[in-house]
PDB file of N, CA and C in Angstrom:
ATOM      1  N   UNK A   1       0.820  -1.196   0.000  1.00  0.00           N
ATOM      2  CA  UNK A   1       0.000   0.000   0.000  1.00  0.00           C
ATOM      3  C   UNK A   1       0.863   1.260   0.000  1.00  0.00           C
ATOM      4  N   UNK A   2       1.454   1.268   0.868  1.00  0.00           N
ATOM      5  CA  UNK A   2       2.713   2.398   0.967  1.00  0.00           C
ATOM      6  C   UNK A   2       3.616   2.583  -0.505  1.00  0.00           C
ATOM      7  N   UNK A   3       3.850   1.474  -0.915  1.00  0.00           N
ATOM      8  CA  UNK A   3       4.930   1.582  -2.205  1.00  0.00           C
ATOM      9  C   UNK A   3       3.756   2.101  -3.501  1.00  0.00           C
ATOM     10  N   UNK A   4       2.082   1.694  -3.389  1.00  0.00           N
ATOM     11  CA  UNK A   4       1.527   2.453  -4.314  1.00  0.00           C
ATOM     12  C   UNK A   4       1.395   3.894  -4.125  1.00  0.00           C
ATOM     13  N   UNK A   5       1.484   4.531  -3.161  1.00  0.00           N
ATOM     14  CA  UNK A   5       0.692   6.049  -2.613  1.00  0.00           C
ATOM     15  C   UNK A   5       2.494   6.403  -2.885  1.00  0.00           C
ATOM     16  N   UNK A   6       3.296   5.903  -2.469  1.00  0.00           N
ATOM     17  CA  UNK A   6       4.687   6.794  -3.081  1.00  0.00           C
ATOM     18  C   UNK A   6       4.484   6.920  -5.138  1.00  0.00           C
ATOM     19  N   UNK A   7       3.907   5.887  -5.600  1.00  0.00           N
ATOM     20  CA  UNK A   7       4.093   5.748  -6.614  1.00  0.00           C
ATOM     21  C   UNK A   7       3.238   6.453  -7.612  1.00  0.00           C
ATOM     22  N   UNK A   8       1.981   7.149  -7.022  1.00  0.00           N
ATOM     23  CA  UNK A   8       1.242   7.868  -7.149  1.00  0.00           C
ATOM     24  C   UNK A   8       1.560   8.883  -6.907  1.00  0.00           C
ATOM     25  N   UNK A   9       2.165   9.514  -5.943  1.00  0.00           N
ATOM     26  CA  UNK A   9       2.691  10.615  -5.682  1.00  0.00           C
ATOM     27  C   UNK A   9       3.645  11.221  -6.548  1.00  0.00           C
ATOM     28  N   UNK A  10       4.502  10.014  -6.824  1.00  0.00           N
ATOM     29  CA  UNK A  10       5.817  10.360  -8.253  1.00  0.00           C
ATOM     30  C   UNK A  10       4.891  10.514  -9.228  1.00  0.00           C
ATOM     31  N   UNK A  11       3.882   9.831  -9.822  1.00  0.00           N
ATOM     32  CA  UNK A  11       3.260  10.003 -11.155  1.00  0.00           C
ATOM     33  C   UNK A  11       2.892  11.503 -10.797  1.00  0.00           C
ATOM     34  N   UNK A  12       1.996  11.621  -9.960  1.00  0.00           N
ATOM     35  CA  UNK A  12       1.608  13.495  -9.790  1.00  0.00           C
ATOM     36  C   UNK A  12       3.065  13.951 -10.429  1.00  0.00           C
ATOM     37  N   UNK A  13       3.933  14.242  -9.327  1.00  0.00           N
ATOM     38  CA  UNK A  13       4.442  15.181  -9.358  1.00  0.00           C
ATOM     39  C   UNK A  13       5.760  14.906 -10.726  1.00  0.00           C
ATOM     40  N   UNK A  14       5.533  13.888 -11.193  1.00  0.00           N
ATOM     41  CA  UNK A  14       6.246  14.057 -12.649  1.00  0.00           C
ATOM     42  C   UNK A  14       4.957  14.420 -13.565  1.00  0.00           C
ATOM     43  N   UNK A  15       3.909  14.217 -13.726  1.00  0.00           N
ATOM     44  CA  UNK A  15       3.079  14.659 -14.439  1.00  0.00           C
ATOM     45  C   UNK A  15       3.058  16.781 -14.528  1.00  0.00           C
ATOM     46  N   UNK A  16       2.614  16.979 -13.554  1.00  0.00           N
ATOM     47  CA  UNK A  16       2.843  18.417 -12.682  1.00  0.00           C
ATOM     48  C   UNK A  16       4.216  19.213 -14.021  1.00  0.00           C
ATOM     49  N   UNK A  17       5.250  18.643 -13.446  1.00  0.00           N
ATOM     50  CA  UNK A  17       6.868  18.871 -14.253  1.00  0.00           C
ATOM     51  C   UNK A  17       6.440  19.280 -15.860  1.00  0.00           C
ATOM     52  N   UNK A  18       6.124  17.806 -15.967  1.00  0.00           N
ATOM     53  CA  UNK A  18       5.878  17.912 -17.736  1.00  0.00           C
ATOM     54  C   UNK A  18       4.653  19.157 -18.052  1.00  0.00           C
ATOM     55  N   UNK A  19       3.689  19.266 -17.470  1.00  0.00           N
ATOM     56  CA  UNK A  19       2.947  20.040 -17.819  1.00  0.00           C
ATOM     57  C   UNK A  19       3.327  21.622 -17.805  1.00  0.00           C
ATOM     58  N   UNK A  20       3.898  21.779 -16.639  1.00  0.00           N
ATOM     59  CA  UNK A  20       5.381  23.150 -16.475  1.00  0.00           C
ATOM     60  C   UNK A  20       6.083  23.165 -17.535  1.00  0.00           C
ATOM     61  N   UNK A  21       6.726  22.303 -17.838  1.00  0.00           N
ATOM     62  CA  UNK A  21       7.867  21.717 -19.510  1.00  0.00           C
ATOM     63  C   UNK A  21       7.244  22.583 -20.506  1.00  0.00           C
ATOM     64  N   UNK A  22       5.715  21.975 -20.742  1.00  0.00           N
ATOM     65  CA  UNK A  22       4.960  21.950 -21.589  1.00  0.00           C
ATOM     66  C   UNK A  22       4.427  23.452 -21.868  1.00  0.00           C
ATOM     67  N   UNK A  23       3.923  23.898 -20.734  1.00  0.00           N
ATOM     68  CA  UNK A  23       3.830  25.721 -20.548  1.00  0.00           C
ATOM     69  C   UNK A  23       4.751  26.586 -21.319  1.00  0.00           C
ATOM     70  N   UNK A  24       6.130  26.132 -20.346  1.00  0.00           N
ATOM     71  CA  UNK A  24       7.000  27.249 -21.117  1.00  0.00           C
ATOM     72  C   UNK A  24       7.625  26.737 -22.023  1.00  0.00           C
ATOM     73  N   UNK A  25       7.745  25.549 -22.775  1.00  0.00           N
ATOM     74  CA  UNK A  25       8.336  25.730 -24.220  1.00  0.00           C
ATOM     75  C   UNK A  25       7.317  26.161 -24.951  1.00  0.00           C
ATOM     76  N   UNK A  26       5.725  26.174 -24.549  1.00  0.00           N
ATOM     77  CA  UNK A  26       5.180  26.819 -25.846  1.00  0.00           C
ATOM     78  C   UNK A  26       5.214  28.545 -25.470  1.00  0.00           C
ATOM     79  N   UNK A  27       5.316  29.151 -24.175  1.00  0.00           N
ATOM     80  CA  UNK A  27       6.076  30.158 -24.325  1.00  0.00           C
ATOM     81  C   UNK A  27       6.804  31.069 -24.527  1.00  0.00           C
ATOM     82  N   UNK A  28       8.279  29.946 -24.544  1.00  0.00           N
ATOM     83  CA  UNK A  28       9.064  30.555 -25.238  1.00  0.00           C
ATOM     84  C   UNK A  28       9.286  30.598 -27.095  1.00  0.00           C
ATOM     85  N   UNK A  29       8.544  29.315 -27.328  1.00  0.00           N
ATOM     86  CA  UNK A  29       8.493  29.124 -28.800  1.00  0.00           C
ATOM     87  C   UNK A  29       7.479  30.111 -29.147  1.00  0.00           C
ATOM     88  N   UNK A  30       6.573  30.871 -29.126  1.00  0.00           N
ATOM     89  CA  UNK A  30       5.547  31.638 -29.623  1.00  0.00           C
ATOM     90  C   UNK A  30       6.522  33.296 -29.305  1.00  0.00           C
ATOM     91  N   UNK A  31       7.537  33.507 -28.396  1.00  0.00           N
ATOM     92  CA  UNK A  31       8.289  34.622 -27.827  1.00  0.00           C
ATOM     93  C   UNK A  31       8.737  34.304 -29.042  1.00  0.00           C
ATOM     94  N   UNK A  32       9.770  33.311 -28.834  1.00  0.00           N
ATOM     95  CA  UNK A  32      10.762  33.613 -30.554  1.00  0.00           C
ATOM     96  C   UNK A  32       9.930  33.250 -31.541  1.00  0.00           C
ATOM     97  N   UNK A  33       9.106  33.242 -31.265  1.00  0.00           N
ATOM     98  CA  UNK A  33       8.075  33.233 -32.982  1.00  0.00           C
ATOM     99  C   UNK A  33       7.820  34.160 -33.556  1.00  0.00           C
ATOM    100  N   UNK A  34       7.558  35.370 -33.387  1.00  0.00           N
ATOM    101  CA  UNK A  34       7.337  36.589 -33.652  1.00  0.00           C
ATOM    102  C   UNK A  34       8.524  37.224 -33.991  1.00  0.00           C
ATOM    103  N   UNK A  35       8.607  37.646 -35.534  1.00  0.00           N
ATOM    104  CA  UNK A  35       9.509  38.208 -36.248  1.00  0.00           C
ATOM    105  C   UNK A  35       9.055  40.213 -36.435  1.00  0.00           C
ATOM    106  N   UNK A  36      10.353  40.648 -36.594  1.00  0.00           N
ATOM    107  CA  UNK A  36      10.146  42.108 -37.305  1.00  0.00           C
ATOM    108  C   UNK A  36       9.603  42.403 -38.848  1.00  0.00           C
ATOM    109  N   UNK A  37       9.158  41.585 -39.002  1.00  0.00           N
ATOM    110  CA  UNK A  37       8.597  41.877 -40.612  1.00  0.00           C
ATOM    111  C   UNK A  37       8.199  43.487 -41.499  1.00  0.00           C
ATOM    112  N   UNK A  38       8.404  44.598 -40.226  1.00  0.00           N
ATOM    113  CA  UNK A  38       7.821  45.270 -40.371  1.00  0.00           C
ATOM    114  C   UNK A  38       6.530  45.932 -40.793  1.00  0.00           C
ATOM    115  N   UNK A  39       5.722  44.294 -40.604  1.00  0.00           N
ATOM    116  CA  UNK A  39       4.339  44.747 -40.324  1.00  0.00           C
ATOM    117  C   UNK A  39       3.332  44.643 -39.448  1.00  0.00           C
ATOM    118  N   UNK A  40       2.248  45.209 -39.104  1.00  0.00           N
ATOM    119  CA  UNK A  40       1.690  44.995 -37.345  1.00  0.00           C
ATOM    120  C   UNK A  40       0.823  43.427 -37.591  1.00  0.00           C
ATOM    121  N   UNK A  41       0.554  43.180 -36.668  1.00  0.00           N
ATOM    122  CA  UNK A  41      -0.531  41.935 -37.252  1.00  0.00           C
ATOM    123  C   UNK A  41      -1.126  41.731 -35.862  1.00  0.00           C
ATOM    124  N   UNK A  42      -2.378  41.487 -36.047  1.00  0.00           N
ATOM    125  CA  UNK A  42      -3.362  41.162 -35.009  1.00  0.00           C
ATOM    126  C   UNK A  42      -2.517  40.116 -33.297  1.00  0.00           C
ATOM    127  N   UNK A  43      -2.702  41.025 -32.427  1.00  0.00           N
ATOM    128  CA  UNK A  43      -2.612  39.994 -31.212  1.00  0.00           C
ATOM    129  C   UNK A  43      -3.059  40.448 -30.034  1.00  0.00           C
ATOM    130  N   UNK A  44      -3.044  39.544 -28.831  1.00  0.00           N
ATOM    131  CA  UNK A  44      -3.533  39.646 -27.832  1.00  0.00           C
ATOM    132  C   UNK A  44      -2.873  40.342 -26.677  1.00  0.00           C
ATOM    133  N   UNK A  45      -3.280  41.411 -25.941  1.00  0.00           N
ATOM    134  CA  UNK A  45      -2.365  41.996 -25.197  1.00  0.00           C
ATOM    135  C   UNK A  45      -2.232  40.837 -24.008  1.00  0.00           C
ATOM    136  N   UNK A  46      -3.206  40.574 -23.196  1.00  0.00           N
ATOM    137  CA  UNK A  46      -3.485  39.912 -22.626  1.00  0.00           C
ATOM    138  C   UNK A  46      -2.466  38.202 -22.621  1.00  0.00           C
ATOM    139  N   UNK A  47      -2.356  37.751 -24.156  1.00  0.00           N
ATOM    140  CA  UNK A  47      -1.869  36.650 -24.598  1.00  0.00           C
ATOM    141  C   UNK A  47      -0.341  36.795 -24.194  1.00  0.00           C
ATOM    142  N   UNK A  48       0.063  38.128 -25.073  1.00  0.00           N
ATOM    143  CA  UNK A  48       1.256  38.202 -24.620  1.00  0.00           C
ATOM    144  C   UNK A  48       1.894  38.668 -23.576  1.00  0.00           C
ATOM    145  N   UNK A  49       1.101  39.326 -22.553  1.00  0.00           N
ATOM    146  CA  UNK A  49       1.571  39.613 -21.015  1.00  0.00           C
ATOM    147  C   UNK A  49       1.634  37.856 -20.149  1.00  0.00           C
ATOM    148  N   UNK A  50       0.679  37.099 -20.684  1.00  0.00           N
ATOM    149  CA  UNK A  50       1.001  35.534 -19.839  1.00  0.00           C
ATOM    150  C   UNK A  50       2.011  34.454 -20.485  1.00  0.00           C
ATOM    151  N   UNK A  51       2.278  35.063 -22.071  1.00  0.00           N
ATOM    152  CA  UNK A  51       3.336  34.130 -22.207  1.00  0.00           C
ATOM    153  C   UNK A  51       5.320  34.495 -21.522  1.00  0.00           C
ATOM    154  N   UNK A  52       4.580  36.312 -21.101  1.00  0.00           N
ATOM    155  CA  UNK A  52       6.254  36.877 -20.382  1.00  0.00           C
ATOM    156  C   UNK A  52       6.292  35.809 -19.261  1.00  0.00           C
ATOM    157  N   UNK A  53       4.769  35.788 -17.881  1.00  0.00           N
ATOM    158  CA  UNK A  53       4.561  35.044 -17.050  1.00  0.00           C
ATOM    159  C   UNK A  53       4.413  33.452 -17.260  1.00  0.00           C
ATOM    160  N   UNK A  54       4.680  33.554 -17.666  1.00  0.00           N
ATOM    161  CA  UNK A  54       4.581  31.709 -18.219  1.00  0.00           C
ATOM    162  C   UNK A  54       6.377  31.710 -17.920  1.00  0.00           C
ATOM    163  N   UNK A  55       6.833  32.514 -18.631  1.00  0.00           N
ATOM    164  CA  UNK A  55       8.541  32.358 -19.110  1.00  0.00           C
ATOM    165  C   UNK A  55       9.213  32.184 -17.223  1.00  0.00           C
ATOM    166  N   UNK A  56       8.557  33.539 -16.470  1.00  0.00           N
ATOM    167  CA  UNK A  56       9.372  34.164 -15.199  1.00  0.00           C
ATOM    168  C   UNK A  56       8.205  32.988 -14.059  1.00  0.00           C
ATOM    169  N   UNK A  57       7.600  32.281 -14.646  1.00  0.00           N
ATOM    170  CA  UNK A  57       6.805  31.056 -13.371  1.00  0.00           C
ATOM    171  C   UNK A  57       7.792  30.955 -11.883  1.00  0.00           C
ATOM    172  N   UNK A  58       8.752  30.355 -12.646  1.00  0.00           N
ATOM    173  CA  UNK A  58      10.015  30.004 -11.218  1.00  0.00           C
ATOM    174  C   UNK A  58       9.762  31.505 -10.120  1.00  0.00           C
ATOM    175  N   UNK A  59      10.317  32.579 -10.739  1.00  0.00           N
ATOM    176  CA  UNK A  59      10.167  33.474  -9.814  1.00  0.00           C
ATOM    177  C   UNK A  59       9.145  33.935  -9.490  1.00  0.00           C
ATOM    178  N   UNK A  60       8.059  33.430  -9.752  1.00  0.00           N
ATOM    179  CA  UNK A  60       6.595  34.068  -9.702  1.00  0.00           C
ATOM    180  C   UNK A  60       5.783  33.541  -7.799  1.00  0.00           C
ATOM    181  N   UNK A  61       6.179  31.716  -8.232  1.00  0.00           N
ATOM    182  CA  UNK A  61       5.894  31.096  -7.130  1.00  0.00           C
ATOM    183  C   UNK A  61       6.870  31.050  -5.705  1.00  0.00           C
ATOM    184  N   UNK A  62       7.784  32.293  -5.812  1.00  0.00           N
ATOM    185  CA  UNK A  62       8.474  31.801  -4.834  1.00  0.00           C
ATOM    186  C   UNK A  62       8.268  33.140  -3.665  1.00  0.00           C
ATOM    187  N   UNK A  63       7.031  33.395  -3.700  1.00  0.00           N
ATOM    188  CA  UNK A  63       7.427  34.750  -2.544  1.00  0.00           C
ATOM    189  C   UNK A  63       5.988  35.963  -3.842  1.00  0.00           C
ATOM    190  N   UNK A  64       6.166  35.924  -5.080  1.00  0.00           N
ATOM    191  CA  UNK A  64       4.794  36.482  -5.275  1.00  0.00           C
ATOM    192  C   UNK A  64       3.136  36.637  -5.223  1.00  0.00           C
ATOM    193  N   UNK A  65       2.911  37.402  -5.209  1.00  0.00           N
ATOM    194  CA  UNK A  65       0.883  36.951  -5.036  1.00  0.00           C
ATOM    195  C   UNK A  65       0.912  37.667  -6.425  1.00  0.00           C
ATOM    196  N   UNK A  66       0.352  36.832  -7.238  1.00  0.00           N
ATOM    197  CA  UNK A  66      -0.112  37.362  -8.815  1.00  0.00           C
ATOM    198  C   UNK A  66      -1.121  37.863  -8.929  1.00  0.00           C
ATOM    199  N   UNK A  67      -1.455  38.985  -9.384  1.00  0.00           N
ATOM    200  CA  UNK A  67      -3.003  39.560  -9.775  1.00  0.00           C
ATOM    201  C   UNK A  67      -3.255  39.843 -10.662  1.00  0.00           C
ATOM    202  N   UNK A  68      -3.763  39.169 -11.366  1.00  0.00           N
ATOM    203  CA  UNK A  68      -4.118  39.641 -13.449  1.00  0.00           C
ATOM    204  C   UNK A  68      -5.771  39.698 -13.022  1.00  0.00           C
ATOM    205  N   UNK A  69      -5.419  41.358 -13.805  1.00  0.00           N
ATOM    206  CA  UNK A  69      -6.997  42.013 -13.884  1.00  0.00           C
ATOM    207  C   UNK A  69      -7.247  42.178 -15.812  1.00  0.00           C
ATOM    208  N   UNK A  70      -7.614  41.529 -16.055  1.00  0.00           N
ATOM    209  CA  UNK A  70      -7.565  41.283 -17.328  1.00  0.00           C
ATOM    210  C   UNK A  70      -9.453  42.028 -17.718  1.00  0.00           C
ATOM    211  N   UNK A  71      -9.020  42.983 -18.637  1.00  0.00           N
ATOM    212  CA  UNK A  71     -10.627  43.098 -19.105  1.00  0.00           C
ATOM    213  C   UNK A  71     -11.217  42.435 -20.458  1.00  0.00           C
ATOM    214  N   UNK A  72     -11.675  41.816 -21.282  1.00  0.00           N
ATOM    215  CA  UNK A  72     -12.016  41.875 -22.279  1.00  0.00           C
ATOM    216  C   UNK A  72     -11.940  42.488 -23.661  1.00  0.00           C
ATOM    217  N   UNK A  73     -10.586  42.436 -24.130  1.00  0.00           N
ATOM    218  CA  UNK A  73     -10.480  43.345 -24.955  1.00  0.00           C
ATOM    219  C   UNK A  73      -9.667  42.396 -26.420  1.00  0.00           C
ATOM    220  N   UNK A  74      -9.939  42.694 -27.629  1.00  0.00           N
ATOM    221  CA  UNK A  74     -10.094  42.244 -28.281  1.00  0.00           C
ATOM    222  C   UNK A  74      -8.219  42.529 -29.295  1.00  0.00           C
ATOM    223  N   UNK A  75      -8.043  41.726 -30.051  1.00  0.00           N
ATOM    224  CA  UNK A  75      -6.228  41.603 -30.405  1.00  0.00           C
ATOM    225  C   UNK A  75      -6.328  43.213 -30.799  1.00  0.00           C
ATOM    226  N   UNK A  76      -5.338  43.287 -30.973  1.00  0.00           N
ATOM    227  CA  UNK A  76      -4.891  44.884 -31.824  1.00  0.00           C
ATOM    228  C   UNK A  76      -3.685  44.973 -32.472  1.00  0.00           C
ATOM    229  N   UNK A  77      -3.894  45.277 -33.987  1.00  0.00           N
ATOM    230  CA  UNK A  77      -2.508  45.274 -34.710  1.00  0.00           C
ATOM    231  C   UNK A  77      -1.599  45.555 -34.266  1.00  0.00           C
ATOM    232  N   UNK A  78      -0.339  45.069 -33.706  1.00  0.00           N
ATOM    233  CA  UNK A  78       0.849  45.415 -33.110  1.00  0.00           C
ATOM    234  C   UNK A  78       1.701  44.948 -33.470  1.00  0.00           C
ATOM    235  N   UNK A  79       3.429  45.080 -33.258  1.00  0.00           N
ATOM    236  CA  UNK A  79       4.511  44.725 -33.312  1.00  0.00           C
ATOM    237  C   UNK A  79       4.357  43.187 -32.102  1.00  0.00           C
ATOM    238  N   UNK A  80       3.953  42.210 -32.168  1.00  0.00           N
ATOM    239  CA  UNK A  80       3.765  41.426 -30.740  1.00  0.00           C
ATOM    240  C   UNK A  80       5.491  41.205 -29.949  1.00  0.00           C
ATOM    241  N   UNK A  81       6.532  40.706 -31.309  1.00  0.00           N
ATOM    242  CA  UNK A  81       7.354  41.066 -30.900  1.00  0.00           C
ATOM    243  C   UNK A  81       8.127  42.257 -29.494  1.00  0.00           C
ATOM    244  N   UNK A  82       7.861  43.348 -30.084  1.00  0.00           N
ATOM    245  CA  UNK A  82       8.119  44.469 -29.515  1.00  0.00           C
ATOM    246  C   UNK A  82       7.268  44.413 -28.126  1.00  0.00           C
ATOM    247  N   UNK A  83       6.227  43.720 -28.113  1.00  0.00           N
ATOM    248  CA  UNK A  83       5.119  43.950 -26.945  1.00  0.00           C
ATOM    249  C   UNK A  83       5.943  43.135 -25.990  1.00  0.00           C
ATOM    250  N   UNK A  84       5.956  42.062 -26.058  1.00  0.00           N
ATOM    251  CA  UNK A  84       6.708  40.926 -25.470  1.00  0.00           C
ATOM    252  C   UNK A  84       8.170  41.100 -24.834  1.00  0.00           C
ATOM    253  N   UNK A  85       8.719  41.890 -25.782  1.00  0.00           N
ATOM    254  CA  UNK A  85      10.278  42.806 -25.161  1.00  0.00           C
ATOM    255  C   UNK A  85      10.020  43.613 -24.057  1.00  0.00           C
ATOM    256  N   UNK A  86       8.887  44.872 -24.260  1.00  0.00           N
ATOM    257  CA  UNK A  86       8.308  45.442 -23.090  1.00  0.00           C
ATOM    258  C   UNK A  86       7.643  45.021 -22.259  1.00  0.00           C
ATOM    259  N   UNK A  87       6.600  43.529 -22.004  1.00  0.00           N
ATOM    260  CA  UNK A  87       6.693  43.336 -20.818  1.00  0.00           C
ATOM    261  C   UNK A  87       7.406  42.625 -20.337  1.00  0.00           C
ATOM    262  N   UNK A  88       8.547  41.725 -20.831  1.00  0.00           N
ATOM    263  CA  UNK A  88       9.538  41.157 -20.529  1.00  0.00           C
ATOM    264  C   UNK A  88      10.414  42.369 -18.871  1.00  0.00           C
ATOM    265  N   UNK A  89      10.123  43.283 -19.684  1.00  0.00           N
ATOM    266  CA  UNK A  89      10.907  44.501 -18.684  1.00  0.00           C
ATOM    267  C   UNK A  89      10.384  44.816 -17.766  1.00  0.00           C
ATOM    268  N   UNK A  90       9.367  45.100 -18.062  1.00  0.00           N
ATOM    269  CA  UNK A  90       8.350  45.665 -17.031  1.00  0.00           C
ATOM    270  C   UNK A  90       8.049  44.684 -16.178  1.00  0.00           C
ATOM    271  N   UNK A  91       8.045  43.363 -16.142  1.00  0.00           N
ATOM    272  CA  UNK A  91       8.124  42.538 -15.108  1.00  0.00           C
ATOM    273  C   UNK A  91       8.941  42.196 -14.526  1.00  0.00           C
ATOM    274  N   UNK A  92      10.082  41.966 -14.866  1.00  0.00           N
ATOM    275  CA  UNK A  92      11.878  41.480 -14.356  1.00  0.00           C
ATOM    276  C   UNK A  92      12.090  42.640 -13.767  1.00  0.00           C
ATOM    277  N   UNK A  93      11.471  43.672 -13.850  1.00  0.00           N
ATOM    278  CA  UNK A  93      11.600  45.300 -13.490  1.00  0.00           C
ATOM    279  C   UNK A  93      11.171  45.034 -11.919  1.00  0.00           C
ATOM    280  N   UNK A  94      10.075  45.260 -12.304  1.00  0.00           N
ATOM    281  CA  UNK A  94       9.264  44.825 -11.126  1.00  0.00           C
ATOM    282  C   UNK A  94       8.926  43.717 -10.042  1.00  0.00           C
ATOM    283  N   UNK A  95       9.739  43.047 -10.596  1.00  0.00           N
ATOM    284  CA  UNK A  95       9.914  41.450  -9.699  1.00  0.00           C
ATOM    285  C   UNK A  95      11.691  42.006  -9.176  1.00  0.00           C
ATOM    286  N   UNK A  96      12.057  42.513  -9.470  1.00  0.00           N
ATOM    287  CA  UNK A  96      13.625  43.208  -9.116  1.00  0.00           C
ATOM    288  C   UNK A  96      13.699  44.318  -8.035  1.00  0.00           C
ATOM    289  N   UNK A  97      12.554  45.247  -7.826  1.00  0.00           N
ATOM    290  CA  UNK A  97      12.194  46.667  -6.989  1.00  0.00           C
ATOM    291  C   UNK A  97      11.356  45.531  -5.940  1.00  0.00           C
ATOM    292  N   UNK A  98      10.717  44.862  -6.227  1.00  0.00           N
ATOM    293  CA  UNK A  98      10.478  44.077  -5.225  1.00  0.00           C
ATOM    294  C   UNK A  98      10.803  43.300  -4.099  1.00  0.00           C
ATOM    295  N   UNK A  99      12.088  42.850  -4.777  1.00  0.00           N
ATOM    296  CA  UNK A  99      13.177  42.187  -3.929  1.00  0.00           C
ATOM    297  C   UNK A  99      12.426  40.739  -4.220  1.00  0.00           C
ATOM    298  N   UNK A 100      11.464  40.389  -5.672  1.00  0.00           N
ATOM    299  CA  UNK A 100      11.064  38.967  -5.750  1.00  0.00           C
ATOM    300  C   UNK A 100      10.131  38.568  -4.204  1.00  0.00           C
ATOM    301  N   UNK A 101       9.404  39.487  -3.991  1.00  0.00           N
ATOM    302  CA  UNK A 101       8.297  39.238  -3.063  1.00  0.00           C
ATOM    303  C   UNK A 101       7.483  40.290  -2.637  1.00  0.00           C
ATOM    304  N   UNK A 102       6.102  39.750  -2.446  1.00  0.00           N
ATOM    305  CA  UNK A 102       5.208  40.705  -2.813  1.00  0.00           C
ATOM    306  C   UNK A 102       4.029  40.280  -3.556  1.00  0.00           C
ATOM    307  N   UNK A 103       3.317  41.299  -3.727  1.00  0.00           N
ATOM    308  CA  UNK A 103       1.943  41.935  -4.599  1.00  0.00           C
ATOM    309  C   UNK A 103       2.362  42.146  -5.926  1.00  0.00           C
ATOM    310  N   UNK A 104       2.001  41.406  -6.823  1.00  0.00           N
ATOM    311  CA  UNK A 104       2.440  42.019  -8.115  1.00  0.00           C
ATOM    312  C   UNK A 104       0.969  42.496  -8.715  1.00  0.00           C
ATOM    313  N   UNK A 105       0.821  43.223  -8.957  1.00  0.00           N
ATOM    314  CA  UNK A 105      -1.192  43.222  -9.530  1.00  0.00           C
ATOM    315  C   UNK A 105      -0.797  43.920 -11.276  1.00  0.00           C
ATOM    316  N   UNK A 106      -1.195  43.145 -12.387  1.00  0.00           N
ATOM    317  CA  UNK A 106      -1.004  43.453 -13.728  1.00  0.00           C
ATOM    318  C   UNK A 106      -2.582  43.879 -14.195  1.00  0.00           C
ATOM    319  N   UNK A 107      -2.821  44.786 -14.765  1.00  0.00           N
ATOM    320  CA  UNK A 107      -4.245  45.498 -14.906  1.00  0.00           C
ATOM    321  C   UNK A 107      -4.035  45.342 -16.342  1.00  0.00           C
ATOM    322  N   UNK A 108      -5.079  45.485 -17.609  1.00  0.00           N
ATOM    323  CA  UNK A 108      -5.237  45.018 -18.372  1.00  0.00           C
ATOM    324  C   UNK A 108      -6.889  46.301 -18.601  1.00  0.00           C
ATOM    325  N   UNK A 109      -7.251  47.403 -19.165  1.00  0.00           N
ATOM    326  CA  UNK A 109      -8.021  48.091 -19.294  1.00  0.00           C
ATOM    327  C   UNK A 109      -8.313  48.622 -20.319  1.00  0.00           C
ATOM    328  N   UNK A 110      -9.535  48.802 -21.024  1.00  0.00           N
ATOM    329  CA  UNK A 110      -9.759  49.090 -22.423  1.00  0.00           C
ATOM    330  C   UNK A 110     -10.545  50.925 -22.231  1.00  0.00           C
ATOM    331  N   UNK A 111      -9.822  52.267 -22.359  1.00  0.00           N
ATOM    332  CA  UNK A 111      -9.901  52.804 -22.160  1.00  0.00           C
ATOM    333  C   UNK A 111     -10.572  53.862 -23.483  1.00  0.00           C
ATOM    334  N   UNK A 112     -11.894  53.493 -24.107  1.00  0.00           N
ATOM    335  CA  UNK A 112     -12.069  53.937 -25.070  1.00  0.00           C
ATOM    336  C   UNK A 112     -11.063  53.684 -26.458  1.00  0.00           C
ATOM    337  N   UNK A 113     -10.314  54.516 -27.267  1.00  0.00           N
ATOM    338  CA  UNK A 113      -9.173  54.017 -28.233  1.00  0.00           C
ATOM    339  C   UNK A 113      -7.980  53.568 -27.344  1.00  0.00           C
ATOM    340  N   UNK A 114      -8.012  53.662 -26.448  1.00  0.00           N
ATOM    341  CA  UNK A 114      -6.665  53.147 -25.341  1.00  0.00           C
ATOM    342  C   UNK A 114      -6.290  51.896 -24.676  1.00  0.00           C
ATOM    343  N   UNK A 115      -5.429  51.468 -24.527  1.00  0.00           N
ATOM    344  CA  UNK A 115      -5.127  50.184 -24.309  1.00  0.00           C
ATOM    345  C   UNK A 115      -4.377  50.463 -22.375  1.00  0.00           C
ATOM    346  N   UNK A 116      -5.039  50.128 -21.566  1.00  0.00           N
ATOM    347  CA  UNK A 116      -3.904  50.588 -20.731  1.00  0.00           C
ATOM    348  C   UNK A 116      -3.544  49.304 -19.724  1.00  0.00           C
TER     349      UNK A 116
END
């Protein structure tokens, strides 16, 4: 009985792993997916603020409280590239002034033509 409930426990927590694995390589593969083509093309602000958090997970769970206030707002022609560089910053920024613990709260607001 004991050698099944250890053995169950390993399946969790290798299952758990792979699914983490699984997160951020499609993370990071959709980060380097996005080329300069120099043209905008439809995306998600939202999409690409959780694939930065997908990338920084490790430091997320160790001492942060995450708050995504996400509103409803629909892709918008952009550089996604370029988007992804800036919140790349703006979070490593902010997980850095933090000292990696803390309140992080990410707002997400559709402000008439404004994105904020």
């Amino acid at each position: 009985f004991e050698l099944e409930t250890q053995f169950r426990r390993n399946t969790k927590s290798i299952q758990l792993a792979v699914d983490r694995v699984s997160k951020i390589m499609y993370a990071l593969k959709n980060f380097s997916h996005f080329d300069s083509s120099g043209e905008k093309v439809e995306a998600s602000i939202p999409n690409t603020i959780d694939m930065v958090l997908t990338i920084y997970q490790n430091q997320l769970k160790k001492g942060i409280d995450l708050v995504k206030e996400y509103q409803d707002i629909p892709p918008i022609p952009c550089y996604p590239d370029d988007l992804l560089h800036v919140w790349t910053n703006l979070i490593y920024n902010s997980l850095q002034a933090m000292s990696f613990k803390g309140k992080l709260t990410i707002t997400v607001q559709n402000l008439d033509e404004l994105v904020m």
